[in-house]
Protein backbone atom coordinates (compact mmCIF):
# COMPACT_ATOMS: atom_id res chain seq x y z
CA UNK A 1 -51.43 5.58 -2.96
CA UNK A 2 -53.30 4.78 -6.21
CA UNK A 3 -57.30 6.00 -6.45
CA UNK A 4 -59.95 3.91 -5.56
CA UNK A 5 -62.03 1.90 -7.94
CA UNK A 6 -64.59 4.26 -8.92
CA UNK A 7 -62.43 7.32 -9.23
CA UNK A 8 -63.22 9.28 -12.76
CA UNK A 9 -60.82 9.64 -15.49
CA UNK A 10 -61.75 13.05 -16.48
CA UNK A 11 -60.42 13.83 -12.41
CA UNK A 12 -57.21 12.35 -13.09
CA UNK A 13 -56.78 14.43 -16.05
CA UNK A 14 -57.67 17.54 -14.95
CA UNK A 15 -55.52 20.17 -14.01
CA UNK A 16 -52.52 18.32 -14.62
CA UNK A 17 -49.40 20.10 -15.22
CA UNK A 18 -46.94 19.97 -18.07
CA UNK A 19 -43.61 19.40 -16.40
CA UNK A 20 -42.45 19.35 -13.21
CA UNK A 21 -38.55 19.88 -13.61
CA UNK A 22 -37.40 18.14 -16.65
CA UNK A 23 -40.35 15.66 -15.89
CA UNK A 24 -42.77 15.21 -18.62
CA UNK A 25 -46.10 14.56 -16.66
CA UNK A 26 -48.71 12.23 -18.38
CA UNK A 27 -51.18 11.19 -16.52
CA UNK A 28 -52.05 11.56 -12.38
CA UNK A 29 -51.48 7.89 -10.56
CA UNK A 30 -53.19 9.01 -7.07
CA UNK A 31 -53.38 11.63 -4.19
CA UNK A 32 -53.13 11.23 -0.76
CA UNK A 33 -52.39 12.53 2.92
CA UNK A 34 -48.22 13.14 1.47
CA UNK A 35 -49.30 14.58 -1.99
CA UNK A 36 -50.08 13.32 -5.19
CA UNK A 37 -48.08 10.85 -7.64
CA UNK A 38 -47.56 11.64 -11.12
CA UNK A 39 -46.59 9.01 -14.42
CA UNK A 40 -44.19 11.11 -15.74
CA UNK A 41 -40.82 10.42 -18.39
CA UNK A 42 -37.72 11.46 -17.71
CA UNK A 43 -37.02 14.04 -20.61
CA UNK A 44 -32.92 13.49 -19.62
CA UNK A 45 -33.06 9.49 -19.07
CA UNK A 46 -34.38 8.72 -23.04
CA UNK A 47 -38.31 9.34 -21.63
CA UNK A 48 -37.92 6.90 -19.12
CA UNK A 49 -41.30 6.73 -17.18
CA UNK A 50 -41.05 7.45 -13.53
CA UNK A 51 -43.57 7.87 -10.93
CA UNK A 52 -43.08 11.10 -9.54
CA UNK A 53 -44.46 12.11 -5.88
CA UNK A 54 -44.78 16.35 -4.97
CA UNK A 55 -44.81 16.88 -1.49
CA UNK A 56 -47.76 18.72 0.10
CA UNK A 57 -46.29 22.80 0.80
CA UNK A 58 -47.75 21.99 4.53
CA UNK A 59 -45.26 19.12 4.44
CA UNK A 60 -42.24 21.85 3.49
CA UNK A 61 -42.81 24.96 5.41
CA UNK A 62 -41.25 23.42 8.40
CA UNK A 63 -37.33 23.73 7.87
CA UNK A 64 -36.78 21.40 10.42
CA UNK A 65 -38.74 18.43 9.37
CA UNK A 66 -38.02 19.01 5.31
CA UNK A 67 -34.22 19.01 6.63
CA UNK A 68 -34.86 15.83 8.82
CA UNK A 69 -36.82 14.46 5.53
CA UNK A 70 -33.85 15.40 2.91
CA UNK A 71 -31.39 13.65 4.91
CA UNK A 72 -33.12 10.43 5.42
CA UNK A 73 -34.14 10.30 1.81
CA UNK A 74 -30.39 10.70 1.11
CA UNK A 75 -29.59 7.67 3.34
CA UNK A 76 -32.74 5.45 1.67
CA UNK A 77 -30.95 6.59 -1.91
CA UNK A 78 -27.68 4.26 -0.79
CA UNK A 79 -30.43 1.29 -0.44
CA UNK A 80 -30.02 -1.43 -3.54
CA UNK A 81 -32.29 -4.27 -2.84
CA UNK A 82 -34.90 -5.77 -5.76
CA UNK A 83 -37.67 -5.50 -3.38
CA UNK A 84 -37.14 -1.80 -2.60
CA UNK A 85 -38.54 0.59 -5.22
CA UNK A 86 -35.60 2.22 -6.42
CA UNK A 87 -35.58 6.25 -6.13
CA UNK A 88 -33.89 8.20 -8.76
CA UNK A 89 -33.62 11.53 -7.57
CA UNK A 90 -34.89 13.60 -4.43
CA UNK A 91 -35.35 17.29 -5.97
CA UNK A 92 -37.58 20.80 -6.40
CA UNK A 93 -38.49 23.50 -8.55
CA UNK A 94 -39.76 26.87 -7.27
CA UNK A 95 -43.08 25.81 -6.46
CA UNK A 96 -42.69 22.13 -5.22
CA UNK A 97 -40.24 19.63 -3.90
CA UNK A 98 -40.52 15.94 -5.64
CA UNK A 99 -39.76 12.43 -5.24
CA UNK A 100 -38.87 10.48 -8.57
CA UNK A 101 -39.30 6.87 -8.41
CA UNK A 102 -39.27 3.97 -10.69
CA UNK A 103 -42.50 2.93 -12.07
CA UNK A 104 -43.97 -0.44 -11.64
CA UNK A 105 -46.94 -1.40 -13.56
CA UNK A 106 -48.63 -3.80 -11.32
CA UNK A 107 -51.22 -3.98 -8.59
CA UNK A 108 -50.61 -2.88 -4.67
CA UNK A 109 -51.48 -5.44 -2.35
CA UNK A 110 -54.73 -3.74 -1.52
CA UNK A 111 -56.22 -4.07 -4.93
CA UNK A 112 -55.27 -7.38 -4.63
CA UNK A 113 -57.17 -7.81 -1.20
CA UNK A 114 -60.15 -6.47 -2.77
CA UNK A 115 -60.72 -8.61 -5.02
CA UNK A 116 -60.52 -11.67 -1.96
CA UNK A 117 -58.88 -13.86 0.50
CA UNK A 118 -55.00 -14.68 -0.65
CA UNK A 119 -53.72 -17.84 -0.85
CA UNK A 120 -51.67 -19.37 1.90
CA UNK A 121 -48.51 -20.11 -0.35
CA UNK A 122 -48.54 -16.66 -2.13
CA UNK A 123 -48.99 -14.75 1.16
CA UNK A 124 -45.79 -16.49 2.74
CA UNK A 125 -44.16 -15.96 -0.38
CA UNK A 126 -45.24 -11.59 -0.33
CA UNK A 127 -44.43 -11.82 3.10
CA UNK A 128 -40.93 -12.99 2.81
CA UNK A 129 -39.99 -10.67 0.33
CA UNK A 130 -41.24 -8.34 1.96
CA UNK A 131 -39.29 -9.28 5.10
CA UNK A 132 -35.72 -9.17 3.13
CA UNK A 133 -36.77 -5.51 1.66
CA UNK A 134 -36.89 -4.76 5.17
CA UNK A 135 -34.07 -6.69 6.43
CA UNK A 136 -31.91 -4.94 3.81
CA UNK A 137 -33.21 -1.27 5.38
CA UNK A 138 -32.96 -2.27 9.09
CA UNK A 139 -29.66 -3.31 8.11
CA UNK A 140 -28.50 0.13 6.86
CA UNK A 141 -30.35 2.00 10.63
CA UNK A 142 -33.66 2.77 8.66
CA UNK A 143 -37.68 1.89 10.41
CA UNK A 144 -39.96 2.15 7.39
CA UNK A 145 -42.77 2.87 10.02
CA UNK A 146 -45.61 2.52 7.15
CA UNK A 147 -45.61 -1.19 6.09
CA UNK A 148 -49.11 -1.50 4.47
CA UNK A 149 -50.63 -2.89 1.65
CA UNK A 150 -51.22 0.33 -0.04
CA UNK A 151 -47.24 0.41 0.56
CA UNK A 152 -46.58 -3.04 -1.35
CA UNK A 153 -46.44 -3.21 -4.48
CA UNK A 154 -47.03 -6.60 -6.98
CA UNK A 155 -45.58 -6.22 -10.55
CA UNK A 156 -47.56 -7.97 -13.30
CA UNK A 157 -45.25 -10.66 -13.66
CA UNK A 158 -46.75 -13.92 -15.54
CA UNK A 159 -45.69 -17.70 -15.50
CA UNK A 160 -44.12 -17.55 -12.28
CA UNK A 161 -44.73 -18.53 -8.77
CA UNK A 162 -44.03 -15.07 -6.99
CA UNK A 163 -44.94 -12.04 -8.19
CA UNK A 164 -41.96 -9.49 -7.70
CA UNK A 165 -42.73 -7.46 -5.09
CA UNK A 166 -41.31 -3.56 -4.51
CA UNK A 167 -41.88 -2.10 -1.08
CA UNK A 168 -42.84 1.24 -1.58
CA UNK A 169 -42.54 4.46 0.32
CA UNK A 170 -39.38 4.19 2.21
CA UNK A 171 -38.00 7.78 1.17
CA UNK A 172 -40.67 8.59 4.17
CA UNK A 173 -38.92 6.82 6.46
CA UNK A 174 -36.96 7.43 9.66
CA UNK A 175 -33.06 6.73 10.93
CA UNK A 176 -33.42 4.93 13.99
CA UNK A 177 -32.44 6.84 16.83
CA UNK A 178 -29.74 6.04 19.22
CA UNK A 179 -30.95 8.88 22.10
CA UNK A 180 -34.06 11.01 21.83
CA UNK A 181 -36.51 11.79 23.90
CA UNK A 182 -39.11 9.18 24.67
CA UNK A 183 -42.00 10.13 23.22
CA UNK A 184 -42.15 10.85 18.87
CA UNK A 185 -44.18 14.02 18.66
CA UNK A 186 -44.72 12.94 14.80
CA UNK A 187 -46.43 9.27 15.36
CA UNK A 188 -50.12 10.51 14.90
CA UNK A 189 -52.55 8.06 13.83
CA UNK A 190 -54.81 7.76 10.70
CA UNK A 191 -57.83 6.15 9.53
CA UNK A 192 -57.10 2.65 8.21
CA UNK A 193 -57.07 3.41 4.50
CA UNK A 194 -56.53 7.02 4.02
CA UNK A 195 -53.44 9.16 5.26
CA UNK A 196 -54.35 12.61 6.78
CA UNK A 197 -51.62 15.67 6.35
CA UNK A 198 -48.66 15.17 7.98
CA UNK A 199 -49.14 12.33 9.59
CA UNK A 200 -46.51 10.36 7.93
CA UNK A 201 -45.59 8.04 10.57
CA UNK A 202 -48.06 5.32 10.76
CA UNK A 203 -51.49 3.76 9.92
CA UNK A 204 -53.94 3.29 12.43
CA UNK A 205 -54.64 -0.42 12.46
CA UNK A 206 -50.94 -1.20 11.27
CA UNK A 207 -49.25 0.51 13.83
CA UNK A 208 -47.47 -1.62 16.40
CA UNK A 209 -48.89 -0.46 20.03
CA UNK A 210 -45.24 1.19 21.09
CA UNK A 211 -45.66 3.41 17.55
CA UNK A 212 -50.10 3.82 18.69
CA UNK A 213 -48.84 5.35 21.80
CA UNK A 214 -46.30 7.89 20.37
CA UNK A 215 -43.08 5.89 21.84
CA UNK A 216 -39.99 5.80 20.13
CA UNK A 217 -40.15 3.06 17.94
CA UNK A 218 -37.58 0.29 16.79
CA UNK A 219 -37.28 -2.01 13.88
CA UNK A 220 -39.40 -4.26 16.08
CA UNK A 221 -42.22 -2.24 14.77
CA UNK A 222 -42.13 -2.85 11.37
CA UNK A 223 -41.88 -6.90 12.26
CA UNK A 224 -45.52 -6.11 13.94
CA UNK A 225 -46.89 -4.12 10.99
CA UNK A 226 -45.35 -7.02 8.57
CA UNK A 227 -47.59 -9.33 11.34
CA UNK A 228 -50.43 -7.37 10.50
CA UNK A 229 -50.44 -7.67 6.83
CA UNK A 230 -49.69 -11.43 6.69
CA UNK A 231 -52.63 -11.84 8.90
CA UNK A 232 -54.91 -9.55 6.93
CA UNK A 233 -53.67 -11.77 3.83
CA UNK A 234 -54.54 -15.30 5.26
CA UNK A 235 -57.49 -13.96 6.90
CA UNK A 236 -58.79 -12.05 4.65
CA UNK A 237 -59.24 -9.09 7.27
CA UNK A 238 -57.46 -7.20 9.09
CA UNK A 239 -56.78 -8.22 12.65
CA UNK A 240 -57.28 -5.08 14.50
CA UNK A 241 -60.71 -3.39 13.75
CA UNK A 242 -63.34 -0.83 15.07
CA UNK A 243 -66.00 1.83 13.77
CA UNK A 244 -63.35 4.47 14.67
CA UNK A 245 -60.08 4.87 15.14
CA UNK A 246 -59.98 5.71 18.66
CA UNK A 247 -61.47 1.39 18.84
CA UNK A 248 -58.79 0.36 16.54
CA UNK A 249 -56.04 1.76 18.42
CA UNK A 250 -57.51 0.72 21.57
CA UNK A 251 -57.80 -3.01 19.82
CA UNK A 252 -54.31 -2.90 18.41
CA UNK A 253 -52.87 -1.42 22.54
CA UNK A 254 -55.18 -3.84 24.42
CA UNK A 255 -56.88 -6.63 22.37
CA UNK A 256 -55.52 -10.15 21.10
CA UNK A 257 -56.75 -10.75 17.51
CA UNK A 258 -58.72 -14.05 16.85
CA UNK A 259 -56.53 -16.67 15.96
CA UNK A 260 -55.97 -17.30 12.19
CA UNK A 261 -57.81 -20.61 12.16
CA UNK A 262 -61.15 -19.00 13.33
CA UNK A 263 -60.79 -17.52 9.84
CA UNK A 264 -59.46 -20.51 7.94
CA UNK A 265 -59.57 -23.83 9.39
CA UNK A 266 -56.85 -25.11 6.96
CA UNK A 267 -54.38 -22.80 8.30
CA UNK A 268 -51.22 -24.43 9.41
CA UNK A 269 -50.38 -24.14 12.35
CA UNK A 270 -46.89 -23.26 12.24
CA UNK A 271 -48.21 -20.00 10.58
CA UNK A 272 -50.77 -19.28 13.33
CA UNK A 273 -47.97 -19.36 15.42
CA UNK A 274 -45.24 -17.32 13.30
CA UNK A 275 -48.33 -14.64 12.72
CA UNK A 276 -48.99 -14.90 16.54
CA UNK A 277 -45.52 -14.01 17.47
CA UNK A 278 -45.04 -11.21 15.19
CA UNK A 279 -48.24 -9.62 16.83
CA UNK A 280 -47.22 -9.97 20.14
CA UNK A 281 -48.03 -6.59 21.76
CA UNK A 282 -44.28 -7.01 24.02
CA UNK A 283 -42.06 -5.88 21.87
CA UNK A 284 -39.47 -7.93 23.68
CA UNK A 285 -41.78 -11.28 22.95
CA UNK A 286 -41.92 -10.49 19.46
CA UNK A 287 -39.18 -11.75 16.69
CA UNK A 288 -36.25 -9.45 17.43
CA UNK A 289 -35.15 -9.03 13.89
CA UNK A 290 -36.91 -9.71 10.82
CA UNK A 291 -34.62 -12.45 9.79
CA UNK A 292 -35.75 -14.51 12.60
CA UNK A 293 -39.40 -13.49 10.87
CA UNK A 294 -38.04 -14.50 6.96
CA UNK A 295 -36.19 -17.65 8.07
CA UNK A 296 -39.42 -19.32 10.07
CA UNK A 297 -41.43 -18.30 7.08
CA UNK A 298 -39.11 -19.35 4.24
CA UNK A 299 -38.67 -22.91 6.60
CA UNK A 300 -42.84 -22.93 6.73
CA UNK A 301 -42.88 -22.60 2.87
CA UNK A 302 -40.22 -25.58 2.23
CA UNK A 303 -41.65 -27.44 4.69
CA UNK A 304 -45.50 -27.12 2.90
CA UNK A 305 -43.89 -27.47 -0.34
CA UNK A 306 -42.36 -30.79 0.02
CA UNK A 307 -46.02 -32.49 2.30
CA UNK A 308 -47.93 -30.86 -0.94
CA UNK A 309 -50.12 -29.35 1.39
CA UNK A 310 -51.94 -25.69 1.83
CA UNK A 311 -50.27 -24.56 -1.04
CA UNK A 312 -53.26 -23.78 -2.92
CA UNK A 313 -54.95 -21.72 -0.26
CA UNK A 314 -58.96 -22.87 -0.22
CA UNK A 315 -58.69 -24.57 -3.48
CA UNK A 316 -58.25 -28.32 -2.89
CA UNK A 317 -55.31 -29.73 -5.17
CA UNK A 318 -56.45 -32.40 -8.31
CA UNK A 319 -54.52 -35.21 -6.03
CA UNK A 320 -55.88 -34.49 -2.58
CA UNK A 321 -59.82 -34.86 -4.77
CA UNK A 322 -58.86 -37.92 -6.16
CA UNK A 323 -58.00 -39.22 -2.71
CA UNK A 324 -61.01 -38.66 -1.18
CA UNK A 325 -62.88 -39.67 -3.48
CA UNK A 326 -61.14 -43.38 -2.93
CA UNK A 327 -61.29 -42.82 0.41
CA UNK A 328 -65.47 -42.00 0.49
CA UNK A 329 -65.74 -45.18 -2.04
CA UNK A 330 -63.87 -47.72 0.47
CA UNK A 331 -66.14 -46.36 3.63
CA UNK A 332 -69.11 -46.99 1.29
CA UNK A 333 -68.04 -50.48 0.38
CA UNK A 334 -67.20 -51.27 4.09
CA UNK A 335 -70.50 -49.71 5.05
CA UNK A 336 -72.75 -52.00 2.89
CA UNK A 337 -70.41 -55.08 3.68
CA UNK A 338 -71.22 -54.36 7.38
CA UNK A 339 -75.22 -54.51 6.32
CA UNK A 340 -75.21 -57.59 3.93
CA UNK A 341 -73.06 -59.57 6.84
CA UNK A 342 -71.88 -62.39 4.67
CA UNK A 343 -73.23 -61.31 1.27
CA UNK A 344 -69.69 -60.94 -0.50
CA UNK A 345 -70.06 -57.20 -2.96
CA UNK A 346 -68.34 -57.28 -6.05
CA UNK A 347 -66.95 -53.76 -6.12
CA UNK A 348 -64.98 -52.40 -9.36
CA UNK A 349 -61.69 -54.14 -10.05
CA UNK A 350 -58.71 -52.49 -9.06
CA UNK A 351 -56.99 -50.72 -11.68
CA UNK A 352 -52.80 -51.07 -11.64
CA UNK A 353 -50.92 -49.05 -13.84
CA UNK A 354 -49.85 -50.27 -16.80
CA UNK A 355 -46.03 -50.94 -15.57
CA UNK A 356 -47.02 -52.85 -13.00
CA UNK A 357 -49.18 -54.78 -15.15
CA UNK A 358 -46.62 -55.43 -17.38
CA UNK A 359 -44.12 -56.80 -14.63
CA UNK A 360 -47.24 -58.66 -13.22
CA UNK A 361 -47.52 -60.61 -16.28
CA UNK A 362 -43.83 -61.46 -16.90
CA UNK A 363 -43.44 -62.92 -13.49
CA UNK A 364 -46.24 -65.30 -14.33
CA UNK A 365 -45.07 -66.25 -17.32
CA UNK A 366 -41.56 -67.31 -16.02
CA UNK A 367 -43.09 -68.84 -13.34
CA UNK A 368 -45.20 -70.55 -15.79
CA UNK A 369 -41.75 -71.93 -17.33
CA UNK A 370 -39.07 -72.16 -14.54
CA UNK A 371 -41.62 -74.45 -12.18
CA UNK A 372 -42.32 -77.65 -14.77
CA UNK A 373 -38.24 -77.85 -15.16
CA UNK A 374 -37.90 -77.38 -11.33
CA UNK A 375 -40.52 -80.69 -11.14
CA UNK A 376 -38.67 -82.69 -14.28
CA UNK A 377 -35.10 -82.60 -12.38
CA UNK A 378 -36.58 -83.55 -9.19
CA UNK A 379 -38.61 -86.25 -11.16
CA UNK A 380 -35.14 -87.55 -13.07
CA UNK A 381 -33.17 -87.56 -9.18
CA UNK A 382 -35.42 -90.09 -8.02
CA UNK A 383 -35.71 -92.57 -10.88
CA UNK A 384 -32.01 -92.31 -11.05
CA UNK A 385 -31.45 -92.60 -6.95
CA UNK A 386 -34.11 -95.23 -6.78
CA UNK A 387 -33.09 -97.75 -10.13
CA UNK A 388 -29.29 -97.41 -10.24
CA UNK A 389 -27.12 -100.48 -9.32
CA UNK A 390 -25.79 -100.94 -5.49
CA UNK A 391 -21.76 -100.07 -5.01
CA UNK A 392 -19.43 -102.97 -5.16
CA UNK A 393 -18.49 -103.61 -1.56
CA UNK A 394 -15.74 -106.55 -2.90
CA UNK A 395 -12.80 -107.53 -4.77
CA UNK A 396 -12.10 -110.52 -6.11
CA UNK A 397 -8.13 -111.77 -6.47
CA UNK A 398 -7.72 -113.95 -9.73
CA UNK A 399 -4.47 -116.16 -10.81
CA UNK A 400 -1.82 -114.42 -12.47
CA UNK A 401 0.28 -116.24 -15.01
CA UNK A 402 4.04 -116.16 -14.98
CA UNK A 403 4.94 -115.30 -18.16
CA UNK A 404 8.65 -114.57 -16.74
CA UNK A 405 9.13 -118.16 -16.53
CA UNK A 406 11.28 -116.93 -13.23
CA UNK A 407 10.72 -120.01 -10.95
CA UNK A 408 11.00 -117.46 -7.41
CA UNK A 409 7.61 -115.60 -8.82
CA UNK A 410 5.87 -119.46 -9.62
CA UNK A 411 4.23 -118.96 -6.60
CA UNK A 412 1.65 -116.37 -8.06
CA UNK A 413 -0.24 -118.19 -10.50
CA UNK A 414 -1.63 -120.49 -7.69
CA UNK A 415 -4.27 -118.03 -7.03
């Protein structure tokens, strides 16, 4: 978990140590409830820098739950997936027991929170990737438990419509389990931003209520803390809040959260209801994987792409301007038409682009030409029609003359 804002350098420089294993450490990244994260190069991999988490010695006393930790680490190293940051090696030294993790410079998603309200077509965009680093995990038995936005991580990618976005934290995660007992001594509960020691399981306000309540938990719960984080995003708060977190659990068991569109009217709908059924507090009415979770969202995103619409969050796009301001012009024009009665307003010519001009104009000009040869022909078939001569309706028989001088054919030349 990185420091807040108005941490002081001089505290992340103090006291740091030299090495940890073959780790050169540099410079202190944060500390929190699970220990504190190092910027560190690899002294074996060429000084490749690696963020490098030490586990709390409360954490590893317990041979039990380091065992238990160890072997699901093991099973998170076999994840590949983009959006899952990738861990190197699981290890420890005489005095501490490490995580070493790529490092990616970028923002978590709470920074980005802080600084205001997300907008609509970046969240869906977070949210699915986030949804196939999880799909890849649930695939291979493993419940992050933890998905948070101090647990999602935004690289500082430029010139391109999604961020990429790493999914941190999973080396804390748990195997699902087939048959346990029914309650999960470990799921305690923590203030919304800050994780206590130990409790490694959960954040109070991202929780789903089956995970609140100690129950063993599914990958149904991380499709509810997903929920959560996509609301928080569109919103720009979380869903579930209280002045303690005894009233945020109790508002995350009990409590519906205002729908989306009390928060931003633009909101489509479709969203308020993918959100809504992610937060359903029946597991069983919730999405029952998380693909049925990406594909609705991915489907929203096409879907908003192609109508051109809510992609830019609260900013109104250049076209959508343009359009009402034609639209607030022609209910001004009818307005003052309605007032003048038959007083006719000359209002600004209409404008046509310049293709359509041009195709305008050569229409009229072979119109112009094709219509006075259309009129001569028709002129020239009636003079002709009406002044030719009448048909010969006779025949007239003439004498022939004989010049065979055969008496039998004399008979012809008397006409």
């Amino acid at each position: 978990m990185p420091d807040s804002p108005n941490r002081s350098s001089t505290e992340n420089t103090a006291q740091l140590p030299e090495h940890i294993a073959h780790y050169r450490i540099l410079q202190r990244l944060g500390k929190g409830g699970m220990g504190e994260v190092f910027l560190g190069e690899d002294t074996k991999q060429h000084n490749r820098k690696v963020a490098l988490k030490v586990l709390p010695p409360e954490l590893t006393r317990d041979e039990s739950r380091l065992r238990r930790f160890q072997q699901e680490a093991r099973a998170i190293l076999t994840l590949n997936h983009p959006n899952i940051l990738t861990i190197f090696e699981i290890g420890q030294t005489d005095t501490a027991h490490y995580i070493a993790t790529e490092f990616i410079e970028g923002d978590t998603l709470r920074q980005c929170l802080w600084r205001g309200r997300i907008k609509i077509d970046e969240a869906i965009g977070i949210a699915i990737q986030v949804a196939m680093a999880l799909e890849a995990a649930h695939a291979a038995g493993i419940v992050h438990r933890d998905i948070k936005p101090e647990n999602i991580m935004l690289r500082n990618d430029r010139f391109v419509r999604d961020r990429l976005i790493k999914v941190l934290d999973f080396g804390l995660a748990k195997l699902v389990e087939r048959e346990g007992p029914a309650s999960d001594p470990e799921a305690v509960t923590m203030t919304i931003s800050n994780t206590s020691p130990g409790a490694i399981l959960g954040t109070t306000g991202y929780m789903s209520p089956e995970q609140t309540q100690g129950e063993a938990v599914d990958t149904r719960s991380d499709i509810f803390s997903l929920g959560v984080v996509l609301y928080e995003m569109v919103a720009g708060r979380a869903p579930f809040t209280g002045p303690t977190d005894s009233h945020v659990r109790v508002s995350v068991i009990d409590h519906d959260p205002l729908p989306l569109s009390h928060h931003s009217p633009d909101v489509p709908r479709q969203l308020e209801r993918i959100a809504s059924k992610a937060l359903a507090k029946d597991r069983s009415k919730r999405y029952q994987t998380i693909t049925d979770l990406k594909i609705d969202l991915e489907q929203l995103r096409e879907e908003l792409t192609v109508s051109g619409s809510h992609l830019g969050g609260d900013t109104q796009s250049d076209e959508g301007a343009r359009q009402t301001r034609v639209t607030d012009r022609g209910l001004i024009a009818t307005a003052l038409r309605s007032r003048v009665g038959e007083t006719q307003i000359e209002s600004a010519p209409t404008v046509l682009p310049a293709d359509r001009l041009g195709n305008i104009r050569r229409y009229q000009t072979a119109a112009l030409i094709i219509f006075p040869g259309v009129l001569l022909v028709l002129a020239a078939a009636t003079i002709y029609f009406k002044y030719s001569p009448p048909p010969i309706n006779s025949v007239a028989i003439l004498p022939f003359l004989n010049d065979s001088n055969e008496p039998n054919a004399e008979y012809l030349s008397d006409g």
